[in-house]
C-alpha atoms as a PDB file:
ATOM      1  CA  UNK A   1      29.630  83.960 -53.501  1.00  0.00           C
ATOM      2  CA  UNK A   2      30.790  80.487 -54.669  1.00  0.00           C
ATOM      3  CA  UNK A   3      30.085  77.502 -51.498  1.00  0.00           C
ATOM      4  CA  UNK A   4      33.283  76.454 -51.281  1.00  0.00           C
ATOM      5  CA  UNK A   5      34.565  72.079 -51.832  1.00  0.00           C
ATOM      6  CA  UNK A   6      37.163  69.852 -50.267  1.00  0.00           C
ATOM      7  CA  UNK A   7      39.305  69.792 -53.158  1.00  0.00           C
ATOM      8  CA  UNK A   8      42.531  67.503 -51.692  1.00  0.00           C
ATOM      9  CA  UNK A   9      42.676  64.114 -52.619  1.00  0.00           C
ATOM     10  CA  UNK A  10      43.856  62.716 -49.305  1.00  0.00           C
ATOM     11  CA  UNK A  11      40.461  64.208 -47.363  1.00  0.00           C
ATOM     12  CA  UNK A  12      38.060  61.333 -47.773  1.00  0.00           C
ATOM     13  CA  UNK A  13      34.921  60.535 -45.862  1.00  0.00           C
ATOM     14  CA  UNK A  14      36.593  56.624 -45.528  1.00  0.00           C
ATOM     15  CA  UNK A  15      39.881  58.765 -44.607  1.00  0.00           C
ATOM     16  CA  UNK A  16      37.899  61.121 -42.241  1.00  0.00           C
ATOM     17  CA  UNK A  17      36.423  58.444 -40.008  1.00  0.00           C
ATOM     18  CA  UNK A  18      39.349  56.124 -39.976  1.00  0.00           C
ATOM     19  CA  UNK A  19      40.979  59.309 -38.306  1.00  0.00           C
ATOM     20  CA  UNK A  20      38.377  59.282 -35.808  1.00  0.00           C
ATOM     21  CA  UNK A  21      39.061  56.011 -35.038  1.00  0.00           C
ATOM     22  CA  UNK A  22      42.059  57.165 -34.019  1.00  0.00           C
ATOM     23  CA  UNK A  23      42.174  60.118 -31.982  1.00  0.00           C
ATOM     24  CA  UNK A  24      40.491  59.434 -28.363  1.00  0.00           C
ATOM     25  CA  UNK A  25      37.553  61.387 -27.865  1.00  0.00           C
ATOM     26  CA  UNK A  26      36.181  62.238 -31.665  1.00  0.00           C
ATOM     27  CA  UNK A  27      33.325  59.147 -31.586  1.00  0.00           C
ATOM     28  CA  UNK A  28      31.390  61.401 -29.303  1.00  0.00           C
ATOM     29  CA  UNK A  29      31.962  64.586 -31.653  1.00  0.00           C
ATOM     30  CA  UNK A  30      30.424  62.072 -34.107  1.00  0.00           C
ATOM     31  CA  UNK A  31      27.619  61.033 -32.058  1.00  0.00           C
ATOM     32  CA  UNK A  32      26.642  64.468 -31.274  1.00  0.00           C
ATOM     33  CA  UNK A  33      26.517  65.714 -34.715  1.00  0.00           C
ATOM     34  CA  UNK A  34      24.321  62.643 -35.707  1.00  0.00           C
ATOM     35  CA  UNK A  35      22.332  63.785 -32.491  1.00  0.00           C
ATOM     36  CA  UNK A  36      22.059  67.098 -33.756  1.00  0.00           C
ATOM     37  CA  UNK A  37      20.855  65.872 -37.651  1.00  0.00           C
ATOM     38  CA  UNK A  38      18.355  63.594 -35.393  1.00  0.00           C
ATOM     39  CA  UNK A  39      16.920  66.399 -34.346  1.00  0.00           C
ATOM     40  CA  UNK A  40      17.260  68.658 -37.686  1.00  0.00           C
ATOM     41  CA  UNK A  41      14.587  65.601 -38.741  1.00  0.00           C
ATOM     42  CA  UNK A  42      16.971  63.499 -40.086  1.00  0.00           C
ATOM     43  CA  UNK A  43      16.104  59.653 -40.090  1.00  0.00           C
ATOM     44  CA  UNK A  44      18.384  56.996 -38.403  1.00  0.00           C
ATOM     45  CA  UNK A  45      19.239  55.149 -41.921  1.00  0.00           C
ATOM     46  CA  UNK A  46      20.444  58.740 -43.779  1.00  0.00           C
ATOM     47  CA  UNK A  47      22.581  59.702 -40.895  1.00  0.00           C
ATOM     48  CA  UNK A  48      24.078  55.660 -40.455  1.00  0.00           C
ATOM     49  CA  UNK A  49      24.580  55.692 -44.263  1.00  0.00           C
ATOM     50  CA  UNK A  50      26.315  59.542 -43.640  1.00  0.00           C
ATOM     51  CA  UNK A  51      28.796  58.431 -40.849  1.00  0.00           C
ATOM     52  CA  UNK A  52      29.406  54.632 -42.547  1.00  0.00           C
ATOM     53  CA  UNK A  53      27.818  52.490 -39.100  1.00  0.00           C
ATOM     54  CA  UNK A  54      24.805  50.493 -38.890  1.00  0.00           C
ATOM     55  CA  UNK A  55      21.568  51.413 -38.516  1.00  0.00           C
ATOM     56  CA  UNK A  56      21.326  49.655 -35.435  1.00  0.00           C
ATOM     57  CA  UNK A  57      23.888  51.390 -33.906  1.00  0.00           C
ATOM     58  CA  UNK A  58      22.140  54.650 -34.648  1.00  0.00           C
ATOM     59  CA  UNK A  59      18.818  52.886 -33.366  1.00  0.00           C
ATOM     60  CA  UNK A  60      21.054  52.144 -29.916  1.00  0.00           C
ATOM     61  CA  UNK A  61      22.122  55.826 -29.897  1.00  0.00           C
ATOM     62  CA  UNK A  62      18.905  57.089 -29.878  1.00  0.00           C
ATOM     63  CA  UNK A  63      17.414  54.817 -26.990  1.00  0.00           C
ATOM     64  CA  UNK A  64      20.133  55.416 -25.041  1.00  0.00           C
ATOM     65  CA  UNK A  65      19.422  59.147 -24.905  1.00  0.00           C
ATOM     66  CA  UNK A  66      15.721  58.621 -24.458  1.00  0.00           C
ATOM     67  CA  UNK A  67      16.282  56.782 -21.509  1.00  0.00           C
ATOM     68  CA  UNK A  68      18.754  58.610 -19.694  1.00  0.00           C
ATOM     69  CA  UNK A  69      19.027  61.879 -21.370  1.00  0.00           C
ATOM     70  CA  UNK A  70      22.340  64.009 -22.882  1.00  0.00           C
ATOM     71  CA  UNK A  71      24.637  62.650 -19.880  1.00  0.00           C
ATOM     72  CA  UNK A  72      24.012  59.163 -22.642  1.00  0.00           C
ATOM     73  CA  UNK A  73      26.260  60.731 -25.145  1.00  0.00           C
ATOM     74  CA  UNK A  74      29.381  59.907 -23.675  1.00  0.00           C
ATOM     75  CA  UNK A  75      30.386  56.469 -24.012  1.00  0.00           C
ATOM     76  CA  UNK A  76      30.470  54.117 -20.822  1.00  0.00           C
ATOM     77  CA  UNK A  77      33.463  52.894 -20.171  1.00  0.00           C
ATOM     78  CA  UNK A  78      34.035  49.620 -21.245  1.00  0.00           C
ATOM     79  CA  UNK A  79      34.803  46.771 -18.931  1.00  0.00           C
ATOM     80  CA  UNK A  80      38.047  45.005 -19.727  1.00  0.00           C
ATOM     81  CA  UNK A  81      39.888  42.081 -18.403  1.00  0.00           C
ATOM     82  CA  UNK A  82      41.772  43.120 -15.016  1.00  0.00           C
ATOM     83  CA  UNK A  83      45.583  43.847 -14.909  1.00  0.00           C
ATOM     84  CA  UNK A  84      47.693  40.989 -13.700  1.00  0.00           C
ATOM     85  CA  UNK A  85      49.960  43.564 -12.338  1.00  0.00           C
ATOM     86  CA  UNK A  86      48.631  45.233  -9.590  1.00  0.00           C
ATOM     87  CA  UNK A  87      49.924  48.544  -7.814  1.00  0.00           C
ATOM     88  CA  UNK A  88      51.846  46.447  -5.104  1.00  0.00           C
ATOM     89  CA  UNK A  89      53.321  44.079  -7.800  1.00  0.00           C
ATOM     90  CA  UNK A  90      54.085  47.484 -10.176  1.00  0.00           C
ATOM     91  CA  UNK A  91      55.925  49.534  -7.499  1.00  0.00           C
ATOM     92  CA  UNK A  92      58.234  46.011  -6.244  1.00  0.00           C
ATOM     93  CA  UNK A  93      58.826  45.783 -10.089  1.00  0.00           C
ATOM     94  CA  UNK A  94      59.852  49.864 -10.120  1.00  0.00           C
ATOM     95  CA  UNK A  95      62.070  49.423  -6.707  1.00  0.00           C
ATOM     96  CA  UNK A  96      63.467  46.144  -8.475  1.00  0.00           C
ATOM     97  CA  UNK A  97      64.436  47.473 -11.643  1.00  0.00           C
ATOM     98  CA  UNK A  98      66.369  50.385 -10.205  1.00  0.00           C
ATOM     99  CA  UNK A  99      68.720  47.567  -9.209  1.00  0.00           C
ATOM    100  CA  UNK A 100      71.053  44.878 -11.441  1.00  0.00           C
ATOM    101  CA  UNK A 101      68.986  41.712 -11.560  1.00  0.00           C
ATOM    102  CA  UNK A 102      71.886  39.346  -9.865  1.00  0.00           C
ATOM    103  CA  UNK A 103      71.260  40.997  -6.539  1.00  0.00           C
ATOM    104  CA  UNK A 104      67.740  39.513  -6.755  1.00  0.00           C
ATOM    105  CA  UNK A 105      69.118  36.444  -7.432  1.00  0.00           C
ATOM    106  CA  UNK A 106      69.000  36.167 -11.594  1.00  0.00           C
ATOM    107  CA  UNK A 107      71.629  35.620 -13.551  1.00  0.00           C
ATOM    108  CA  UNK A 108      71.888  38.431 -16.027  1.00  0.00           C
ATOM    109  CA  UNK A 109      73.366  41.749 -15.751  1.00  0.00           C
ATOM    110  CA  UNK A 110      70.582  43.970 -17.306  1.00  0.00           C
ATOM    111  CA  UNK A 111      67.399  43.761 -17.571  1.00  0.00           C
ATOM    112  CA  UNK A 112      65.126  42.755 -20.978  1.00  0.00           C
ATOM    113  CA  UNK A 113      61.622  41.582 -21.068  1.00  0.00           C
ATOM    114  CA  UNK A 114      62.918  37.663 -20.497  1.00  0.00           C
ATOM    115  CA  UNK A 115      64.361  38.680 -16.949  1.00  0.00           C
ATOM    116  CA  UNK A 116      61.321  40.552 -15.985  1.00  0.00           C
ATOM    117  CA  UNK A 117      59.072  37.881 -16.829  1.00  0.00           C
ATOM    118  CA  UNK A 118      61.241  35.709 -14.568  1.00  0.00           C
ATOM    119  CA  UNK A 119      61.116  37.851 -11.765  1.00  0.00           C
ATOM    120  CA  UNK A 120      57.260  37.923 -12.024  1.00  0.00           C
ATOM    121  CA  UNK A 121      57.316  34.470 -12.642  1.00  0.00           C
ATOM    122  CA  UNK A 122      59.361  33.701  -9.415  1.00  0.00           C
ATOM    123  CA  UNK A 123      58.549  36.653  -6.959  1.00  0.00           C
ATOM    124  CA  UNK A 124      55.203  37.699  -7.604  1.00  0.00           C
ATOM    125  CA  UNK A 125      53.930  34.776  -9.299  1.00  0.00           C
ATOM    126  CA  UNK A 126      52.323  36.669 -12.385  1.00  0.00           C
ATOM    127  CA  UNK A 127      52.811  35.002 -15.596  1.00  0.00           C
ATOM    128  CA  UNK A 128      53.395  37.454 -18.617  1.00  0.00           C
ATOM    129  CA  UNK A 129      54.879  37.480 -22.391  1.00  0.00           C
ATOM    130  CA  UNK A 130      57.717  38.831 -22.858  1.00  0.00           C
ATOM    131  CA  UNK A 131      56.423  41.567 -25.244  1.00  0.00           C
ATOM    132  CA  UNK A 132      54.151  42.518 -22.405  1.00  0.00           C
ATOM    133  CA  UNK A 133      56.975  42.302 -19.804  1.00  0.00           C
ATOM    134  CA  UNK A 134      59.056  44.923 -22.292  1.00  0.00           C
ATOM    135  CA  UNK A 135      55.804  47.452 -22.595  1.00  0.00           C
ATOM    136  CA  UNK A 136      56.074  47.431 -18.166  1.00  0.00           C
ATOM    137  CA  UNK A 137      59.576  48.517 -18.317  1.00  0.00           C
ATOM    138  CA  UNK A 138      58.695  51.252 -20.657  1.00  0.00           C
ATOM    139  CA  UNK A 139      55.142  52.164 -18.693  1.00  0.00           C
ATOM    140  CA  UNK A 140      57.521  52.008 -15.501  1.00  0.00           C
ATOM    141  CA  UNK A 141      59.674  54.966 -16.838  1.00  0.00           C
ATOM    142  CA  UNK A 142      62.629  52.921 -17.991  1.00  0.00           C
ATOM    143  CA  UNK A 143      64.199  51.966 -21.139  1.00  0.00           C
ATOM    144  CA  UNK A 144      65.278  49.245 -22.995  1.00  0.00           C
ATOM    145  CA  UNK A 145      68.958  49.313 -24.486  1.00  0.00           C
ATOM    146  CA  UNK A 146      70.687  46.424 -26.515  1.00  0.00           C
ATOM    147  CA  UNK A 147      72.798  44.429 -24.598  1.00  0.00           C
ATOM    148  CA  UNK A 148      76.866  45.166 -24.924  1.00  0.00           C
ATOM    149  CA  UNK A 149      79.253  42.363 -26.674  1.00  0.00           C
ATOM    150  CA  UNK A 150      82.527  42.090 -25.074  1.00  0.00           C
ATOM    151  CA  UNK A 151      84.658  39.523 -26.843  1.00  0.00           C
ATOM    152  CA  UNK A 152      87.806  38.264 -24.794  1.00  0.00           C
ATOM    153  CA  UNK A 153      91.037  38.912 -25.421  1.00  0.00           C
ATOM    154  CA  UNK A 154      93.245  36.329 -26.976  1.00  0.00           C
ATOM    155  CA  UNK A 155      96.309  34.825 -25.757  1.00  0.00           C
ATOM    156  CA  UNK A 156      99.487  34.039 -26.988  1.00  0.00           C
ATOM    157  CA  UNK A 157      98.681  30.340 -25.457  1.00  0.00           C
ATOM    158  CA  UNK A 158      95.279  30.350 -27.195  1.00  0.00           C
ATOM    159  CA  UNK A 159      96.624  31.808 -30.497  1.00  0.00           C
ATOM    160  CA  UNK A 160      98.956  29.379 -31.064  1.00  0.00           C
ATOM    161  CA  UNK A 161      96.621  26.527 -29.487  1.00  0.00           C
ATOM    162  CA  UNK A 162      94.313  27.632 -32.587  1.00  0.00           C
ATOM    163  CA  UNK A 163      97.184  27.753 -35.164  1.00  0.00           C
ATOM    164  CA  UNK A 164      97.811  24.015 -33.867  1.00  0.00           C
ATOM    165  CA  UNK A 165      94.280  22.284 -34.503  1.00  0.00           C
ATOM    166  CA  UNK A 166      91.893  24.792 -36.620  1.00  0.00           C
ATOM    167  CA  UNK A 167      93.945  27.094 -39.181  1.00  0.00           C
ATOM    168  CA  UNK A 168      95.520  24.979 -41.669  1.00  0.00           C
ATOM    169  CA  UNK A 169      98.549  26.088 -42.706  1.00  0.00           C
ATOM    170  CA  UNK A 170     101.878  23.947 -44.087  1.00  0.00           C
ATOM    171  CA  UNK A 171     103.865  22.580 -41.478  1.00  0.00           C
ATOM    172  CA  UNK A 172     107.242  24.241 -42.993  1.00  0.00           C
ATOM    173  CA  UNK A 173     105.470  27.726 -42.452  1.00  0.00           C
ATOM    174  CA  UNK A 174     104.878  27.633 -39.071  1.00  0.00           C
ATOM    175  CA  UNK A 175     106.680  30.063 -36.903  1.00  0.00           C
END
């Protein structure tokens, strides 16, 4: 029986591990099956070279496990800056956005990421972008919608008013 090939174009190995890069969870699928060719008797450099990282990070791998066994395969958690929003900030933000922001004292009538970050700004005292602000209202379970354009309505004052100074039109066709 013929061992059978990837054949398709699109499956590469560079392809293969920038999709792992992407789906949460498949580094430690990789890091147990260079664990596994570890033990199989492969060296640190053959299985780096295989999975396209460093040697060093292989090296790290390895010492890691040695010192605290298989629990070592999943990755720590890293430590990240801490969210200017906290819980108490996020649920007066929820309550706050289930009303129009001129009852709170702003002076639109819906809200975007620009009102939000002045009601941070002058309630809470957090300071955000306005790109952040817009990613809240979405994490918060509401949406953003483009604003509505009402235009007035002329009148028959303003109409002719404009025929008088702006359109240019002969004086003998006026009506």
């Amino acid at each position: 029986m013929k061992a059978l090939t990837i054949t398709h174009d699109t499956v590469t190995r560079k392809a293969l591990l920038e999709l792992a890069e992407k789906i949460p969870g498949a580094w430690i699928g990789i890091r147990i099956a260079a664990l596994l060719l570890l033990c199989e008797g492969w060296n640190s450099s053959q299985v780096a070279r295989l999975f396209g990282l460093t040697r060093w990070s292989v090296v790290r791998w390895i010492q890691r496990i040695n010192e605290k066994g298989v629990v070592a395969v999943e990755s720590k958690k890293q430590p990240g800056r801490p969210c200017r929003v906290d819980q108490a900030i996020q649920k007066a933000l929820e309550k706050a956005l289930e009303k129009s922001p001129r009852t709170l004292g702003l002076k639109r009538n819906r809200w975007d990421g620009v009102v939000v970050v002045e009601y941070l700004a002058r309630n809470h005292g957090v300071r955000l972008k306005v790109r952040q602000a817009q990613r809240w209202i979405r994490r918060l379970g509401f949406s953003l919608r483009q604003p509505i354009y009402r235009y007035a309505q002329a009148t028959t004052e303003g109409v002719e008013e404009f025929r008088k100074t702006v359109k240019k039109t002969p004086d003998d066709q006026e009506k």
